[in-house]
N, C-alpha and C. Protein backbone atom coordinates (compact mmCIF):
# COMPACT_ATOMS: atom_id res chain seq x y z
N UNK A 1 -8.22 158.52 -48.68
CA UNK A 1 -7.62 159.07 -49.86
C UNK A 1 -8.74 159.52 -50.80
N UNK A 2 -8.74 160.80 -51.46
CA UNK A 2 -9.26 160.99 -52.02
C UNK A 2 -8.84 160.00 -53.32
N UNK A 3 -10.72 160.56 -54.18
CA UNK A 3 -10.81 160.07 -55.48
C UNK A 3 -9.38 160.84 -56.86
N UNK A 4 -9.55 161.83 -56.52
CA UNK A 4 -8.34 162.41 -57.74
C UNK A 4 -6.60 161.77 -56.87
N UNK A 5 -6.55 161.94 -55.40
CA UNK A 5 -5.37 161.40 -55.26
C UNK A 5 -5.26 159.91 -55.77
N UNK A 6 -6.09 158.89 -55.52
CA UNK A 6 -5.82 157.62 -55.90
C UNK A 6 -5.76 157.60 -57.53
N UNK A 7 -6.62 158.40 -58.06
CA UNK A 7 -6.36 158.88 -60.00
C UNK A 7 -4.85 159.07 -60.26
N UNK A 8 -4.37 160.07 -59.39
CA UNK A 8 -2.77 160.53 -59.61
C UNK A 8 -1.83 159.41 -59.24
N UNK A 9 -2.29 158.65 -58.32
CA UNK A 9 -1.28 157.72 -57.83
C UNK A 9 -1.39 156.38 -59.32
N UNK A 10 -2.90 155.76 -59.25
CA UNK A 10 -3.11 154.74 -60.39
C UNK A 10 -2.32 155.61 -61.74
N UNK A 11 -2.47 156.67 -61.93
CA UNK A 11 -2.36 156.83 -63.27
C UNK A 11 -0.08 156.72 -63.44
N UNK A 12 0.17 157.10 -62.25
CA UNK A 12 1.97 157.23 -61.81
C UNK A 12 2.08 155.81 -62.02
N UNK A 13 1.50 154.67 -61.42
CA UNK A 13 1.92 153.42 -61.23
C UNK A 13 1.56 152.81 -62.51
N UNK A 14 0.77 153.00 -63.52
CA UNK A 14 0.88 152.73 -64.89
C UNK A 14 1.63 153.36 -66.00
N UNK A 15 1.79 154.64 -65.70
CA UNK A 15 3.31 155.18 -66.51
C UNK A 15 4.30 154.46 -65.81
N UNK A 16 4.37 154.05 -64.80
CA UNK A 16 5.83 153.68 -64.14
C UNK A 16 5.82 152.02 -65.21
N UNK A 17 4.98 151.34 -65.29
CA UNK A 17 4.46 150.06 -65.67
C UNK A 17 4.78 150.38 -67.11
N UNK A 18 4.71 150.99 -67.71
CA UNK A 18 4.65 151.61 -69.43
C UNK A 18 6.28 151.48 -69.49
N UNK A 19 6.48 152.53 -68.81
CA UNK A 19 8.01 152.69 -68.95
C UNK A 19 9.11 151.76 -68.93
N UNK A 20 8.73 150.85 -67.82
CA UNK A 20 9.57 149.84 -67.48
C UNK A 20 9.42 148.74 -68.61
N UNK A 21 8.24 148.40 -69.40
CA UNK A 21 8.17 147.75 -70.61
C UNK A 21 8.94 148.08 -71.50
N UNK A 22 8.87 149.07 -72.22
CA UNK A 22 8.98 149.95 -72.89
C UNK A 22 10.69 150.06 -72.38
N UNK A 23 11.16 149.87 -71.55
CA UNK A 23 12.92 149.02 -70.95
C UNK A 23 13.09 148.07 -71.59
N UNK A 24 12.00 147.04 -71.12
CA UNK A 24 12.14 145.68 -71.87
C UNK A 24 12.12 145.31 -73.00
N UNK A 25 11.85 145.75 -73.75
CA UNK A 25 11.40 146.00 -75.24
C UNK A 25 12.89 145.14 -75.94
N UNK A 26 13.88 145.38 -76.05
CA UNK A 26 15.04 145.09 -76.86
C UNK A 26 15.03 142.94 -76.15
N UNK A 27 14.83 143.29 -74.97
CA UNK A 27 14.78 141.17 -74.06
C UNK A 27 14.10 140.89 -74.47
N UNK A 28 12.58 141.59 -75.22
CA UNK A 28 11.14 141.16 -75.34
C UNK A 28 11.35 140.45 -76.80
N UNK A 29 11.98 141.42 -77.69
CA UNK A 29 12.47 140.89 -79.05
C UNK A 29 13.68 139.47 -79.09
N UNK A 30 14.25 139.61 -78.18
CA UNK A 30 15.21 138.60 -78.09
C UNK A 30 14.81 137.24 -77.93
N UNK A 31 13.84 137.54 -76.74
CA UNK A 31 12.84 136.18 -76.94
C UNK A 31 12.71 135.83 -77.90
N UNK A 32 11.67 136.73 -78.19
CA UNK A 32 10.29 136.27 -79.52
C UNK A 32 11.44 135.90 -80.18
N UNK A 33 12.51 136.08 -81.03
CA UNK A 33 13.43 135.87 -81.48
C UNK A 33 13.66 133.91 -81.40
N UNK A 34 14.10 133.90 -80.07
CA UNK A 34 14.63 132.61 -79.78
C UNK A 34 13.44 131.67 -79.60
N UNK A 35 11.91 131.79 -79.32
CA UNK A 35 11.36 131.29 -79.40
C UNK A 35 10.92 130.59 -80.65
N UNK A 36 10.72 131.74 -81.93
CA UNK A 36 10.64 131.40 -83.11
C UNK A 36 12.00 130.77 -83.36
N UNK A 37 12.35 130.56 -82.91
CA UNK A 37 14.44 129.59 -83.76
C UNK A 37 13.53 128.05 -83.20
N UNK A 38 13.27 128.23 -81.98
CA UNK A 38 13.07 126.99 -81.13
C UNK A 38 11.62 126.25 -82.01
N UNK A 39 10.53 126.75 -82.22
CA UNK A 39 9.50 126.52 -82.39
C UNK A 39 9.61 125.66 -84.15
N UNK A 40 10.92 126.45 -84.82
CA UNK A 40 11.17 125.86 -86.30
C UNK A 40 11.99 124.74 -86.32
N UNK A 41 12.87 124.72 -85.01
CA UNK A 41 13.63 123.08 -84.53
C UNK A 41 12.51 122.37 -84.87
N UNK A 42 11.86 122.68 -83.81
CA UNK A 42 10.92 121.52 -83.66
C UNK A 42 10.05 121.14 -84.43
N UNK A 43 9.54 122.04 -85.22
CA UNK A 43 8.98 121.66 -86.40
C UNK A 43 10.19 120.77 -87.43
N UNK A 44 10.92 121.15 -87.55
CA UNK A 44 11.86 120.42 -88.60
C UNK A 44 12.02 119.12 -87.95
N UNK A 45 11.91 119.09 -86.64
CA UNK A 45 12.35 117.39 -86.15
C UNK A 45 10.72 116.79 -86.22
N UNK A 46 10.10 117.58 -86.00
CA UNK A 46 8.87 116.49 -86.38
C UNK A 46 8.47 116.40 -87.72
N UNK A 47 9.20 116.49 -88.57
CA UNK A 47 9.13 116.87 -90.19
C UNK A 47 10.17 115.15 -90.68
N UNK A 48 10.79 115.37 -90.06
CA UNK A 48 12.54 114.50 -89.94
C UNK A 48 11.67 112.98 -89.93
N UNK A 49 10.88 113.49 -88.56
CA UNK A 49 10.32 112.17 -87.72
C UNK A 49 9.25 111.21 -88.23
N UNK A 50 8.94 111.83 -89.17
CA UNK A 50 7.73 111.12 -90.35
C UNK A 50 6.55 111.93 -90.23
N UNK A 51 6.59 112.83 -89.18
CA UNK A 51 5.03 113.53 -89.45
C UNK A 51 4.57 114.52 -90.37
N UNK A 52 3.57 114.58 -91.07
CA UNK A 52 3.49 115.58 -92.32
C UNK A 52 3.33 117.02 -91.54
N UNK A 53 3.15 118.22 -92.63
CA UNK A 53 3.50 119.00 -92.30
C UNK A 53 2.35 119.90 -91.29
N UNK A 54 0.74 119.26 -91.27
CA UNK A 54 0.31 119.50 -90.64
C UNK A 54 -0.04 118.85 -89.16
N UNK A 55 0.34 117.71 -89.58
CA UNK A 55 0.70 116.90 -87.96
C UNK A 55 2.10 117.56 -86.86
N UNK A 56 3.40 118.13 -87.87
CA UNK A 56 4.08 119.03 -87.04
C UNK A 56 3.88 120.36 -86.69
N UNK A 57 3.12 121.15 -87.39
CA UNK A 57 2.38 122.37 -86.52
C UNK A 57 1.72 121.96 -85.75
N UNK A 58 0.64 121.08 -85.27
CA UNK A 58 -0.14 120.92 -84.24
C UNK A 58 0.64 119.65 -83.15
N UNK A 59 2.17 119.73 -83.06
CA UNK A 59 2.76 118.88 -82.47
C UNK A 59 3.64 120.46 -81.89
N UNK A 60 3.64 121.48 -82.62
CA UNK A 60 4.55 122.71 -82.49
C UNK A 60 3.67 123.42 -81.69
N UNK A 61 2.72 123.58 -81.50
CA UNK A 61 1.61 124.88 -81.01
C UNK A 61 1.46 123.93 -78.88
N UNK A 62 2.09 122.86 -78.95
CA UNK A 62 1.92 122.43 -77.76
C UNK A 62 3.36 121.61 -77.20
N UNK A 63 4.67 122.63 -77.37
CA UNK A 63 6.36 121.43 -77.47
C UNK A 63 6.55 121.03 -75.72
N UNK A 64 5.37 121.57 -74.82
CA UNK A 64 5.91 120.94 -73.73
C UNK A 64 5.12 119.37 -73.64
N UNK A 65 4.57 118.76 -74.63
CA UNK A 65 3.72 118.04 -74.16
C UNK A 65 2.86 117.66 -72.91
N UNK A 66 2.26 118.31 -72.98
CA UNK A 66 1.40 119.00 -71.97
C UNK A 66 -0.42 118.18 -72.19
N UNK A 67 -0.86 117.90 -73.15
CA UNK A 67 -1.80 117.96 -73.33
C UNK A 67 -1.83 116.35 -74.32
């Protein structure tokens, strides 16, 4: 394959990649949406729970307890 065919093909398969985002866009907001609802639960229950307000952001930035 040439160098300009593999250009035409990479450059198709990243508009195709653009586009299909750029679909997603309205699910992408819905998230971010529900994530931020979820992320202020949890802050409010670790607020509830006795921890001050900077012990529940850094209890929020990690809610799978993971670490």
């Amino acid at each position: 394959m040439s160098n300009e065919a593999k250009r035409v093909i990479d450059n198709a398969k990243s508009n195709a990649a653009y586009e299909q985002l750029e679909r997603m866009m309205p699910e992408i907001a819905r998230q971010a949406d529900l994530t931020a609802r979820v992320r202020w639960l949890h802050y409010r229950a670790s607020i509830r729970a006795g921890f001050t307000p900077e012990q529940a952001i850094e209890l929020c930035q990690n809610p799978n307890m993971t670490e």
